[in-house]
Protein backbone atom coordinates (compact mmCIF):
# COMPACT_ATOMS: atom_id res chain seq x y z
CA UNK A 1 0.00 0.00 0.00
CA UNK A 2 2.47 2.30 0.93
CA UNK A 3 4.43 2.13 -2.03
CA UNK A 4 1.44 3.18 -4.08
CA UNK A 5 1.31 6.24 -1.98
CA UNK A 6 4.70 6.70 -2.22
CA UNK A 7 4.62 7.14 -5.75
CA UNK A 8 1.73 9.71 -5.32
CA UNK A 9 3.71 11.38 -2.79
CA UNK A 10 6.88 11.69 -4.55
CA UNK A 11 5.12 13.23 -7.59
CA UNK A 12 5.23 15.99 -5.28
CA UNK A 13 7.41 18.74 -4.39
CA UNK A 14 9.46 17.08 -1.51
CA UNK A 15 8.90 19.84 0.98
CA UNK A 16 5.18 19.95 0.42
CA UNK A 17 4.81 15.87 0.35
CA UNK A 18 6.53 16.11 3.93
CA UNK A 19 4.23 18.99 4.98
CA UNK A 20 0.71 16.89 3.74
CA UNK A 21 2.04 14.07 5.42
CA UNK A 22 2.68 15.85 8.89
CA UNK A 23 -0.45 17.38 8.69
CA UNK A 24 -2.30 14.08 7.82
CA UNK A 25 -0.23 12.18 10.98
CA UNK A 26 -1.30 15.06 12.93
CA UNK A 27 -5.45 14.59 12.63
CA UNK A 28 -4.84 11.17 14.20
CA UNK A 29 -5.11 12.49 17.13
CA UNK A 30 -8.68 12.69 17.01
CA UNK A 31 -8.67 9.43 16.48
CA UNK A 32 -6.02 8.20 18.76
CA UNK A 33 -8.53 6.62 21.52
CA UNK A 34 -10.36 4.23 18.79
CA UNK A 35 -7.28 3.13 16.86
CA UNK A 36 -4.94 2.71 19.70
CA UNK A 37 -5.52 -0.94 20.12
CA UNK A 38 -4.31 -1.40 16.24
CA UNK A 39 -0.95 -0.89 15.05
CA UNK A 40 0.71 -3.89 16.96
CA UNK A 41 3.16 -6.59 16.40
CA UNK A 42 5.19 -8.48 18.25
CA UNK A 43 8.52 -7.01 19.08
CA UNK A 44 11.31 -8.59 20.40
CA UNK A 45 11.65 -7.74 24.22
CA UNK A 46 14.64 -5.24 24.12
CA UNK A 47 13.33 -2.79 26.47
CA UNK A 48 16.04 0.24 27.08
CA UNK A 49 16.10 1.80 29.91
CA UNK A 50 17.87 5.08 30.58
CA UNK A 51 17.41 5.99 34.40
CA UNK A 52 14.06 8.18 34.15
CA UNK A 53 13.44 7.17 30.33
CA UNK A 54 11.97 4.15 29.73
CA UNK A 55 12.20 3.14 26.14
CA UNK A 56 9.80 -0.10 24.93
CA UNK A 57 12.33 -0.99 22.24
CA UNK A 58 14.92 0.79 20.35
CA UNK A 59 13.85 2.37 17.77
CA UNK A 60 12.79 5.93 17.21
CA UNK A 61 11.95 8.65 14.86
CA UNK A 62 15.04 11.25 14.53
CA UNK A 63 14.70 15.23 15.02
CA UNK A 64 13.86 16.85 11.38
CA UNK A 65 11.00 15.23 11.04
CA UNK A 66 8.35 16.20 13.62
CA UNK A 67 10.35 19.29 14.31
CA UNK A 68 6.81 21.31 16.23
CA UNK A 69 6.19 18.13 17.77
CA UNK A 70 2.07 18.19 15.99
CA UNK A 71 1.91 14.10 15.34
CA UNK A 72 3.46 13.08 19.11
CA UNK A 73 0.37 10.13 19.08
CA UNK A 74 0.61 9.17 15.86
CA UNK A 75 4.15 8.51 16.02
CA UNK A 76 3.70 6.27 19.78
CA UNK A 77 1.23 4.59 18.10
CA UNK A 78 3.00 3.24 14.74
CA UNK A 79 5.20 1.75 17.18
CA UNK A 80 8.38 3.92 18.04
CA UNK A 81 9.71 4.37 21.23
CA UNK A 82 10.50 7.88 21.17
CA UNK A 83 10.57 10.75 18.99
CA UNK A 84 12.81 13.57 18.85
CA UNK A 85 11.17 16.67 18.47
CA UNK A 86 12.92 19.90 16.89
CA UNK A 87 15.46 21.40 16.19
CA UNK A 88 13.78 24.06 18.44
CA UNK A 89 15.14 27.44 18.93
CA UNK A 90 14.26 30.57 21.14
CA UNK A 91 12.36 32.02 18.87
CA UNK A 92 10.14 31.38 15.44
CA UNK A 93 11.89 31.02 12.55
CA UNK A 94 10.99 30.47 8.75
CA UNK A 95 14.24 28.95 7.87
CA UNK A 96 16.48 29.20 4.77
CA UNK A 97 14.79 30.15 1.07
CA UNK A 98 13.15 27.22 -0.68
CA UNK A 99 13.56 25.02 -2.35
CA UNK A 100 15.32 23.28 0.39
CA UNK A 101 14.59 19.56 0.51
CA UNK A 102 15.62 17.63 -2.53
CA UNK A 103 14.96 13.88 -2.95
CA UNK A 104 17.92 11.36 -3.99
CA UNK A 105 15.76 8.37 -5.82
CA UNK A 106 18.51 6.24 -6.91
CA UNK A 107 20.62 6.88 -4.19
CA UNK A 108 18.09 6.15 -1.36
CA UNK A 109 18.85 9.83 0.06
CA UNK A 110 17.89 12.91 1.13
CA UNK A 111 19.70 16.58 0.86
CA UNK A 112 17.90 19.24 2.86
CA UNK A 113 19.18 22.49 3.82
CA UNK A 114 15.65 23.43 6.15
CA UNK A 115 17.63 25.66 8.46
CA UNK A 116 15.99 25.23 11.73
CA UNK A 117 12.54 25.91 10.34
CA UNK A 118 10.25 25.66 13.78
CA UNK A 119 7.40 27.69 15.81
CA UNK A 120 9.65 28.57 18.56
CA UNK A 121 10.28 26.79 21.72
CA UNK A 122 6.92 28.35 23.50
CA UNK A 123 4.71 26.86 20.67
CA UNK A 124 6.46 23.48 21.23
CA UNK A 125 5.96 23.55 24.79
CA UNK A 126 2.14 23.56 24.41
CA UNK A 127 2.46 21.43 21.63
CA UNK A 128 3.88 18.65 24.30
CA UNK A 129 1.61 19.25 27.04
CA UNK A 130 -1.37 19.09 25.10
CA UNK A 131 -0.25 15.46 23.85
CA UNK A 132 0.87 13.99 26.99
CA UNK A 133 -2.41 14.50 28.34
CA UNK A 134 -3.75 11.88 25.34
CA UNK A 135 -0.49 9.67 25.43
CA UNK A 136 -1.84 6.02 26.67
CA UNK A 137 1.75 4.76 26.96
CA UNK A 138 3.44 7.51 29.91
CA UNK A 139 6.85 5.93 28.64
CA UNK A 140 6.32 7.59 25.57
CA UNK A 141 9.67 9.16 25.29
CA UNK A 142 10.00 12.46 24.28
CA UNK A 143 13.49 14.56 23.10
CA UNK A 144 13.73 17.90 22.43
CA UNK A 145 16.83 18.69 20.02
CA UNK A 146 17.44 22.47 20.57
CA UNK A 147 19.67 24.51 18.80
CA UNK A 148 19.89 28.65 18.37
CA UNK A 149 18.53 31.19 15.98
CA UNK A 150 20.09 31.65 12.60
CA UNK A 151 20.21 35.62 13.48
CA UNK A 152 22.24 35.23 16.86
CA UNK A 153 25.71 35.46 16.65
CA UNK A 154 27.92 32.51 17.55
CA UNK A 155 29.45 34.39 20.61
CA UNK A 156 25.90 34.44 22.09
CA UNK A 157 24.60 31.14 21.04
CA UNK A 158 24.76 29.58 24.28
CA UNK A 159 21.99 32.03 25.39
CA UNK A 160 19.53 30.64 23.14
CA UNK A 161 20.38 26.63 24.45
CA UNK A 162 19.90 28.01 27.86
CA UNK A 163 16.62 30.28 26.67
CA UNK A 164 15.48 26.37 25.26
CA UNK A 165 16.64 24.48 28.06
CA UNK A 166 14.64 26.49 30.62
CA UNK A 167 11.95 26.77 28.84
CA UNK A 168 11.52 23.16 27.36
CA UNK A 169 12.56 21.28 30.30
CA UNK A 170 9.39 20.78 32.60
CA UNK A 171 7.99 18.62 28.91
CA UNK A 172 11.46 17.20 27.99
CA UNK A 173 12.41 13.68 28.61
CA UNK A 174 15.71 14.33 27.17
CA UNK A 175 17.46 17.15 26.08
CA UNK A 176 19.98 16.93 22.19
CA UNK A 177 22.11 19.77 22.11
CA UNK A 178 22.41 20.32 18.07
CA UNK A 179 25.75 21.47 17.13
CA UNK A 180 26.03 19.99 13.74
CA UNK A 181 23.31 20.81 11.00
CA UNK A 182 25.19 21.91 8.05
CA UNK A 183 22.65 24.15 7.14
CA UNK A 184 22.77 27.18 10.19
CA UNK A 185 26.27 29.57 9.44
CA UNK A 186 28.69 29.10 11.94
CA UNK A 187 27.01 26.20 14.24
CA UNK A 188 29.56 23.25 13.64
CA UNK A 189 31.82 25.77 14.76
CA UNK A 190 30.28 24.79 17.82
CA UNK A 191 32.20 21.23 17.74
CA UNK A 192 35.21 23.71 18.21
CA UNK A 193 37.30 22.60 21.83
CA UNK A 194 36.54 26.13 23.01
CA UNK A 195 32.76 26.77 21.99
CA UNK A 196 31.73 23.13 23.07
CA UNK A 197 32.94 22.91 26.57
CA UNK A 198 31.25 26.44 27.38
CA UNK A 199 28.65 25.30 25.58
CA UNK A 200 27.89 22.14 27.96
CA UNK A 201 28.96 23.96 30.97
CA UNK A 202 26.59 26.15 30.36
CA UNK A 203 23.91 23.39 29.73
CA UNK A 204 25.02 21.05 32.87
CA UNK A 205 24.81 24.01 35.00
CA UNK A 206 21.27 25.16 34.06
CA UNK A 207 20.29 21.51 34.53
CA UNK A 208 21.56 20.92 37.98
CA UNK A 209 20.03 24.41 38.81
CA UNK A 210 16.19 23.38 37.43
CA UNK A 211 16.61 20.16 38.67
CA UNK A 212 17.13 21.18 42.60
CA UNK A 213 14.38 24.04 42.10
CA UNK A 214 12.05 22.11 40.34
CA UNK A 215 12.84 19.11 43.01
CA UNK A 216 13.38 16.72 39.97
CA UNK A 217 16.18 14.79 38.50
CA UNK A 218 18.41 16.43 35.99
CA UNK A 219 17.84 15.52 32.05
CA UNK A 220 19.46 13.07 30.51
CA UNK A 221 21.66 15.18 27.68
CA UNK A 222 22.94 14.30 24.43
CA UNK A 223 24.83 15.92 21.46
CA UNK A 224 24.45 15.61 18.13
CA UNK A 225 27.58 15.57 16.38
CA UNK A 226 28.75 15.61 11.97
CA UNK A 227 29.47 12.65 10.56
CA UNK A 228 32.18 14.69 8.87
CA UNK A 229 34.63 14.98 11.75
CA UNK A 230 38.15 13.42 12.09
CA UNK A 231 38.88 11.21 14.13
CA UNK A 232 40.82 13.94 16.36
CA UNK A 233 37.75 15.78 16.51
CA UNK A 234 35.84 12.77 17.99
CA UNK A 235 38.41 12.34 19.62
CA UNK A 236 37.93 15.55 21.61
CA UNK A 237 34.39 15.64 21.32
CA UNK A 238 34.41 12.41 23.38
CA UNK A 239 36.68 14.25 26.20
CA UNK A 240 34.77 17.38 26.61
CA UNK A 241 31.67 15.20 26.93
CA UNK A 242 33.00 12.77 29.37
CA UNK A 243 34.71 16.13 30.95
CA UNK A 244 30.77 17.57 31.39
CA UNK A 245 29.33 14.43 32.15
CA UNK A 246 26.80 14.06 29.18
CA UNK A 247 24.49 11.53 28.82
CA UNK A 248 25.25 10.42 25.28
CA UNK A 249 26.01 11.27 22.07
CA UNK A 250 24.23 10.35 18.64
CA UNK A 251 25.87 9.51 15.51
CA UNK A 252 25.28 11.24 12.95
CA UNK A 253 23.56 14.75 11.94
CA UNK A 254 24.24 14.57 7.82
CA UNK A 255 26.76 14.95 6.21
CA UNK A 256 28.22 18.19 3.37
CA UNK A 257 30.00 14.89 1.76
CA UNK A 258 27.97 14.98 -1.79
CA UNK A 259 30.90 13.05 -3.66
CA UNK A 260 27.60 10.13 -3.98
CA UNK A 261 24.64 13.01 -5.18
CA UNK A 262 26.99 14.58 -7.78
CA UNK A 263 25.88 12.35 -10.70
CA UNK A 264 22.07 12.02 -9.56
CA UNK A 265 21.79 15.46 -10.20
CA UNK A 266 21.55 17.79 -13.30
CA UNK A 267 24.08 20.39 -13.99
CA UNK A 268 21.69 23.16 -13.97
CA UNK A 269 20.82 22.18 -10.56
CA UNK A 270 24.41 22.12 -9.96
CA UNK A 271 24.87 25.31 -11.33
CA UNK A 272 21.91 26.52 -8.86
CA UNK A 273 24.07 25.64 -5.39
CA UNK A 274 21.66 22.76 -5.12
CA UNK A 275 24.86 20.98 -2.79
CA UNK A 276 24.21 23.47 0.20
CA UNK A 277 22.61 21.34 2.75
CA UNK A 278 23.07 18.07 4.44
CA UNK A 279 23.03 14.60 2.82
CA UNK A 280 20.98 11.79 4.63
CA UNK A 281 20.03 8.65 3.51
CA UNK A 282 21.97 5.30 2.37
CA UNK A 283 24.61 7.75 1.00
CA UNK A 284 25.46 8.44 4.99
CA UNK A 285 25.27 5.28 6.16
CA UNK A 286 29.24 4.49 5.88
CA UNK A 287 29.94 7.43 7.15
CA UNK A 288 27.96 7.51 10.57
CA UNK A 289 29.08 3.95 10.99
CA UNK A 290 32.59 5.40 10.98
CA UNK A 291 31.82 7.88 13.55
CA UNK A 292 29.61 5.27 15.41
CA UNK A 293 32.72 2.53 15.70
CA UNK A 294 35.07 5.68 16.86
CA UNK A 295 33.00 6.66 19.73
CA UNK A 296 32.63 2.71 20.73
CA UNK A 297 36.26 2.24 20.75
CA UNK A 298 36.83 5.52 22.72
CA UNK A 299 33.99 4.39 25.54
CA UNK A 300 35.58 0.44 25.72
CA UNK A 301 38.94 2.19 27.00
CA UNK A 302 36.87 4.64 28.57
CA UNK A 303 35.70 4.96 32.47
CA UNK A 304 32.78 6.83 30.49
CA UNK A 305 30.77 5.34 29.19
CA UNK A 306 28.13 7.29 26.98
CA UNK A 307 25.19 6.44 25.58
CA UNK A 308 25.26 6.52 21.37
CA UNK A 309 22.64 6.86 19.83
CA UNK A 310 22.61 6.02 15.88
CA UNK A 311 21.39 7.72 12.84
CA UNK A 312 21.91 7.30 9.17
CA UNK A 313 21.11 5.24 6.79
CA UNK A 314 18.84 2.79 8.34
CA UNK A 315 16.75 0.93 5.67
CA UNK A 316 16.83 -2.67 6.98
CA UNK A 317 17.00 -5.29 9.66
CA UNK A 318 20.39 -5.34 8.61
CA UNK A 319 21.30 -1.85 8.95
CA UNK A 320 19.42 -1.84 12.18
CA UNK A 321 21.45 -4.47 13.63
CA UNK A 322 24.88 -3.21 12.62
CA UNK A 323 24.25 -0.20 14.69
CA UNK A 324 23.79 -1.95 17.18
CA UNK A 325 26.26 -4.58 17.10
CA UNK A 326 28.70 -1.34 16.49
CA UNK A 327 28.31 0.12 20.13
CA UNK A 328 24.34 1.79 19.58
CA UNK A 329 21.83 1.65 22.31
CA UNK A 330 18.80 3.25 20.38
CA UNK A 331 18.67 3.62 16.82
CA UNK A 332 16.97 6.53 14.99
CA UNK A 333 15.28 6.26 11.84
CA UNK A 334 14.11 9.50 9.15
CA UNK A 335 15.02 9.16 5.35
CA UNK A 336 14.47 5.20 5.72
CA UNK A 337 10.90 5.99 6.79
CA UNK A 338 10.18 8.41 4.20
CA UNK A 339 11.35 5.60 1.84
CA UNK A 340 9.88 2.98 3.59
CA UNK A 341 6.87 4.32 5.38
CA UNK A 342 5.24 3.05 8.50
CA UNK A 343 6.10 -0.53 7.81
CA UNK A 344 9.83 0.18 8.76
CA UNK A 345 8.99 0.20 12.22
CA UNK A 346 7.74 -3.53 12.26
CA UNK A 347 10.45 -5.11 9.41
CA UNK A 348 13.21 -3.35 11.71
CA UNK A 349 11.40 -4.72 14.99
CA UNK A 350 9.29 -7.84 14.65
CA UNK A 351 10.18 -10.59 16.35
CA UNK A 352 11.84 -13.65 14.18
């Protein structure tokens, strides 16, 4: 069925295709209290569970594509264990000029340079609090991936995390602290030595604060990190993480690596700066795993031991399982499921 609507879909222009579909995921909720009994399989019993953050298997649905949080039940119940919601900033934004999403057919990708398109971090907030009142599963995980404004300088983007953090965190399960999209100027700059550990200073120190006023435990926190790094930046990544005490880190945001879209596309295109923006897909799959089998390494000779998190390139069973076997806790799924649909979620999790 779903590849009959995929065809209708992708007859579409990408952005507007992801837009119907939203919306469309987003009525459910009207429905959510008849159909809730539907949409189940058996799944193997590999229950994750993160102190406060219960996860009923470990698969979810990666930050880009909910990014207002509108479809929170439809997504809980198609089966994930958690969604990340976002990339959220302070304030509103439209994002960069479109056309900004582009589809890779052959390639089984994605290149999108959105640039933090969201309602703002107050919008989200009700968004949340409206849908946990519905939620029938309260371990329903929910991340927020928060980043900062595309008109706030670099020297003051920790305000806007902090702005986020405060605001977000009475609705947040988890917090992902975005430092990598490719398509907001100056934010991998954040993955500098420098900018990070300020950064998650800031970030620990806000969340200690909250947590004793608010009487609550602290977040769990993650960062997001480019699949384009070395591995001396990983390398220091890692240390300024374990350094801060992070929760975890998730491999991989996309990648600015279009060596594999260059001959998918036409020249005119070319011509147009189609290749700003971020690759995701099958195309990033290699790459992530890279990053993925890095950050394993580094935690086995590691007192720290972070959580990873992995994303990119996720089609099948197979690609499922190779994250984890390389070091993953949770896996995150968002081009496979545009390519795949809803039925992802049971080949990637029924039992065998």
């Amino acid at each position: 069925m779903y590849k009959l609507i995929r065809k209708i879909l992708f007859l579409l222009d990408p952005e507007l295709a992801h837009n119907f579909v939203l919306f469309c995921a987003s009525k459910i909720n009207i429905l959510y209290p008849l159909l809730k009994k539907s949409f189940r399989f058996k799944e193997r019993n590999e229950e994750f569970i993160l102190n406060n953050c219960r996860f009923k298997n470990r698969l979810g649905l990666a930050a880009g594509m909910d990014k207002d949080g509108i479809a929170i039940l439809f997504w809980e119940l198609i089966g994930f264990s958690h969604l990340e919601i976002g990339t959220i900033t302070p304030k509103p934004q439209k994002g960069n000029p479109k056309p900004r999403l582009y589809r890779l057919v052959k390639e089984g990708g994605l290149l999108n340079r959105m640039g933090f398109n969201n309602s703002g971090a107050d919008k989200v907030k009700s968004n949340i609090q409206k849908a946990r009142k519905k939620l029938r599963n309260s371990n329903f995980v929910l991340g927020v991936n928060i980043g900062k404004n595309k008109d706030t300088p670099l020297e003051k983007a920790v305000e806007d995390y902090i702005i986020c953090f405060e605001k977000l965190f009475d609705v947040a399960d988890y917090f992902t602290i975005n430092i990598s999209s490719p398509n907001t100027e100056g934010l991998r700059n954040l993955q500098n030595e420098v900018y990070l550990s300020e950064l998650l200073y800031a970030i620990q120190a806000k969340n200690k604060e909250l947590s004793v006023k608010k009487n609550t435990m602290p977040k769990e926190v993650f960062i997001k990190i480019s699949p384009d790094l070395s591995k001396n930046e990983v390398n220091k990544v890692f240390e300024i993480s374990r350094k801060h005490a992070i929760t975890g880190i998730i491999a991989t945001n996309t990648s600015t690596n279009h060596k594999y879209s260059f001959p998918l596309l036409k020249n005119s295109e070319t011509q147009q700066g189609i290749f700003k923006g971020g690759i995701s897909g099958k195309p990033l799959k290699e790459m992530s795993n890279n990053i993925l089998s890095l950050l394993n390494d580094l935690r086995k000779s590691s007192e720290y031991k972070p959580v990873l998190i992995a994303s990119g390139g996720v089609f099948t069973k197979k690609d499922f399982k190779e994250k984890i076997t390389l070091g993953a806790s949770l896996v995150q799924v968002y081009t496979g499921f545009v390519y795949e649909g809803p039925s992802i979620i049971k080949k990637l999790l029924h039992k065998e």
